[in-house]
C-alpha atoms as a PDB file:
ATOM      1  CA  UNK A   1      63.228 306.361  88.761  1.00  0.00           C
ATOM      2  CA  UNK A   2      65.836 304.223  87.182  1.00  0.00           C
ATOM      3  CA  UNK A   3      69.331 305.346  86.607  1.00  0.00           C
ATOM      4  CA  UNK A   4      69.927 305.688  82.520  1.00  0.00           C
ATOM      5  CA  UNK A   5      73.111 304.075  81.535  1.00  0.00           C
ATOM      6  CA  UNK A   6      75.669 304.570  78.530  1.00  0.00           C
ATOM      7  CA  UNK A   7      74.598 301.540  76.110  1.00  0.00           C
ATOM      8  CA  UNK A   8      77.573 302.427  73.760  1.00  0.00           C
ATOM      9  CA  UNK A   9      80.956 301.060  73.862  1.00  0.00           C
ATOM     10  CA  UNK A  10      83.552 302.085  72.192  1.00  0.00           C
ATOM     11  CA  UNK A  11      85.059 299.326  68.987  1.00  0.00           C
ATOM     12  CA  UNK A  12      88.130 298.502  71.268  1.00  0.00           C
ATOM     13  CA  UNK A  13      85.637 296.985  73.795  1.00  0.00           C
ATOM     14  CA  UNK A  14      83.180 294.873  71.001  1.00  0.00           C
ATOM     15  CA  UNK A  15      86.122 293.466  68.905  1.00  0.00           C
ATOM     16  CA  UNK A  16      88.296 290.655  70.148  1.00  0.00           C
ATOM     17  CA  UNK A  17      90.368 291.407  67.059  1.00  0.00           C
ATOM     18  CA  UNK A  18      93.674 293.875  68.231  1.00  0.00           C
ATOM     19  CA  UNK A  19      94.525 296.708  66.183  1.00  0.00           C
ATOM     20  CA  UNK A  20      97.962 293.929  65.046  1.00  0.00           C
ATOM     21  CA  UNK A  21      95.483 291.709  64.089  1.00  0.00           C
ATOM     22  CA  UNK A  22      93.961 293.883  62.100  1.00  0.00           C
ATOM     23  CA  UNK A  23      96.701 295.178  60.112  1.00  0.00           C
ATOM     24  CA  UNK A  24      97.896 291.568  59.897  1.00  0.00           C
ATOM     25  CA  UNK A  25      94.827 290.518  57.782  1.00  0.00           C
ATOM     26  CA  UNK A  26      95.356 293.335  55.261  1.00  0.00           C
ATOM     27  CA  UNK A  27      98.697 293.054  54.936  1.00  0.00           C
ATOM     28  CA  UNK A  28      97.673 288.693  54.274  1.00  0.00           C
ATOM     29  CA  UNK A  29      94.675 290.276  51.856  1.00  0.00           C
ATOM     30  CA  UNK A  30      97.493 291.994  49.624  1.00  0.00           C
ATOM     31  CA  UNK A  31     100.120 289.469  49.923  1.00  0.00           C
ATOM     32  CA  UNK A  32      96.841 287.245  48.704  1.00  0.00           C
ATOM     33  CA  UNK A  33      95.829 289.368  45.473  1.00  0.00           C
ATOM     34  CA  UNK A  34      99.660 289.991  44.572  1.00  0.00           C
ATOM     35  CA  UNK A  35      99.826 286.981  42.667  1.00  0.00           C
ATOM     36  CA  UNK A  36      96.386 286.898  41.021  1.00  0.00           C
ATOM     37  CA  UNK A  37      97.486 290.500  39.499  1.00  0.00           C
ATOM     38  CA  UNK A  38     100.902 288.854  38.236  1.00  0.00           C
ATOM     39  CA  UNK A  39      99.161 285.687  36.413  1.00  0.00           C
ATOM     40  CA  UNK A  40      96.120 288.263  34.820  1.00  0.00           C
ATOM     41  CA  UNK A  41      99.160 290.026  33.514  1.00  0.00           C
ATOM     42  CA  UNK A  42     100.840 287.099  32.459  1.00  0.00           C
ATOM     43  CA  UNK A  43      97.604 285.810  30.626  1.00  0.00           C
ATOM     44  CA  UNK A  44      97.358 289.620  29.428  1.00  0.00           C
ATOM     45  CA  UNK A  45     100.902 289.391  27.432  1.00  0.00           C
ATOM     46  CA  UNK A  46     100.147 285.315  26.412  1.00  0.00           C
ATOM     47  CA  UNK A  47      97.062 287.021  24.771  1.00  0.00           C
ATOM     48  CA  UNK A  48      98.711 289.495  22.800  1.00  0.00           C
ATOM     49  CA  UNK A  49     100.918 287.531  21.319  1.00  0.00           C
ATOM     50  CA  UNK A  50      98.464 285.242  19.670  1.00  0.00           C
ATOM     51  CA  UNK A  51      98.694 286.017  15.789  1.00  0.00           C
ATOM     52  CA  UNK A  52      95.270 287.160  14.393  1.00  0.00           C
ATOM     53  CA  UNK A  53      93.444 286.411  11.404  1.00  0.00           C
ATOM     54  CA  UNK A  54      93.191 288.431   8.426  1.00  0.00           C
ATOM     55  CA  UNK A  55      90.686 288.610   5.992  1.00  0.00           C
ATOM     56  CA  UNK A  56      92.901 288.190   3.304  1.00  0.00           C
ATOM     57  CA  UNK A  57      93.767 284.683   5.109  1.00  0.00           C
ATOM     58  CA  UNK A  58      90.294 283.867   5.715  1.00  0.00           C
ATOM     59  CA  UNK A  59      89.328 285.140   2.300  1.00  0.00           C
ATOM     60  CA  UNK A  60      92.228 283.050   0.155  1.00  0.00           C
ATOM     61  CA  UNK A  61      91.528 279.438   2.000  1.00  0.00           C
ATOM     62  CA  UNK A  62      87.648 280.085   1.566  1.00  0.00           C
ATOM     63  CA  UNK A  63      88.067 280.273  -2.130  1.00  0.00           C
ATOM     64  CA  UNK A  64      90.556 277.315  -1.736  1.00  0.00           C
ATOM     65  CA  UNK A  65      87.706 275.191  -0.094  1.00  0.00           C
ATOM     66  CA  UNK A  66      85.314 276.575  -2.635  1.00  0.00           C
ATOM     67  CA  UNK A  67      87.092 275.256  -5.248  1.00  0.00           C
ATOM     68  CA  UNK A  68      87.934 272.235  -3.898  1.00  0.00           C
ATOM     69  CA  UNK A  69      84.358 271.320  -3.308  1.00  0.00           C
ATOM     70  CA  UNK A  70      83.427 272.038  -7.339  1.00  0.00           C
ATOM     71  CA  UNK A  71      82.477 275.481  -6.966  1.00  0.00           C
ATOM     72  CA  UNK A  72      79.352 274.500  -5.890  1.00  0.00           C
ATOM     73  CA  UNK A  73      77.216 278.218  -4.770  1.00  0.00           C
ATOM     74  CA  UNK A  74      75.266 278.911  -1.994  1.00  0.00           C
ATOM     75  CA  UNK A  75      77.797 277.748   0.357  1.00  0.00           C
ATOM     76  CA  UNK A  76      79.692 280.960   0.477  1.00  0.00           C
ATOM     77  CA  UNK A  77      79.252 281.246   4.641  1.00  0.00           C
ATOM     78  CA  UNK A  78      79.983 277.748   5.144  1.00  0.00           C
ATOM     79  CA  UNK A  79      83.117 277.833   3.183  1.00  0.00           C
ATOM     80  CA  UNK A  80      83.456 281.541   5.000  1.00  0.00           C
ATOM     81  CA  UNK A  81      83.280 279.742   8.669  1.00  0.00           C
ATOM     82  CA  UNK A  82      85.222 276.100   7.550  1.00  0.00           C
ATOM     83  CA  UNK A  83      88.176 278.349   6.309  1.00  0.00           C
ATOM     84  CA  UNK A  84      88.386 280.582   9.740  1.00  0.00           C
ATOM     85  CA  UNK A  85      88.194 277.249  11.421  1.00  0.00           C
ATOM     86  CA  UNK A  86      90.982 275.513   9.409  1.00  0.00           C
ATOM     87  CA  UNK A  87      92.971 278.849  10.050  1.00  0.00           C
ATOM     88  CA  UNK A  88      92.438 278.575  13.977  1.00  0.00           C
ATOM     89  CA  UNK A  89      93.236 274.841  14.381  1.00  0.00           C
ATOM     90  CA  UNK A  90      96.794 275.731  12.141  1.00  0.00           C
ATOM     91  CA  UNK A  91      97.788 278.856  14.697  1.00  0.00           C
ATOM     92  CA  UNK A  92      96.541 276.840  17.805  1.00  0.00           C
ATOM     93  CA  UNK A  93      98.718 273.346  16.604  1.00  0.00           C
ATOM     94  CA  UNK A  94     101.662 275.685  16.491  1.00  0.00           C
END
């Protein structure tokens, strides 16, 4: 009867990698995402200081373009949606 062996080994014995190595790679993984968490911040705060529409604004260059155009009705969303765009184009031009 054959002689059963241990099949295991241990992780020392599979991985070329040394246990250096290893703590090399994390310390290169967080060196990595350091920088990605400083520019999501940065876009955070760039973000929050983008002045935001009212509906006031919106509200007083709608009628604006309403009247403009003659007063002409049924165009109360498309005067509604040209005014927030005018409004946008002004804060992004400044």
């Amino acid at each position: 009867m054959a002689k059963k062996t241990n099949m295991k080994r241990t992780t020392q014995e599979t991985s070329p990698v040394s246990a250096t190595d290893a703590g090399q790679k994390k310390a290169k993984t967080r060196k990595q995402t350091g920088p990605k968490t400083q520019q999501s911040q940065e876009v955070t705060r760039q973000q929050r200081q983008v002045p935001q529409l009212s509906y006031h604004q919106i509200e007083e260059r709608a009628k604006a373009i309403w009247q403009a155009s003659g007063c002409q009705p049924g165009r109360d969303e498309h005067n509604w949606y040209e005014a927030e765009a005018q409004l946008k184009a002004e804060l992004h031009t400044v």
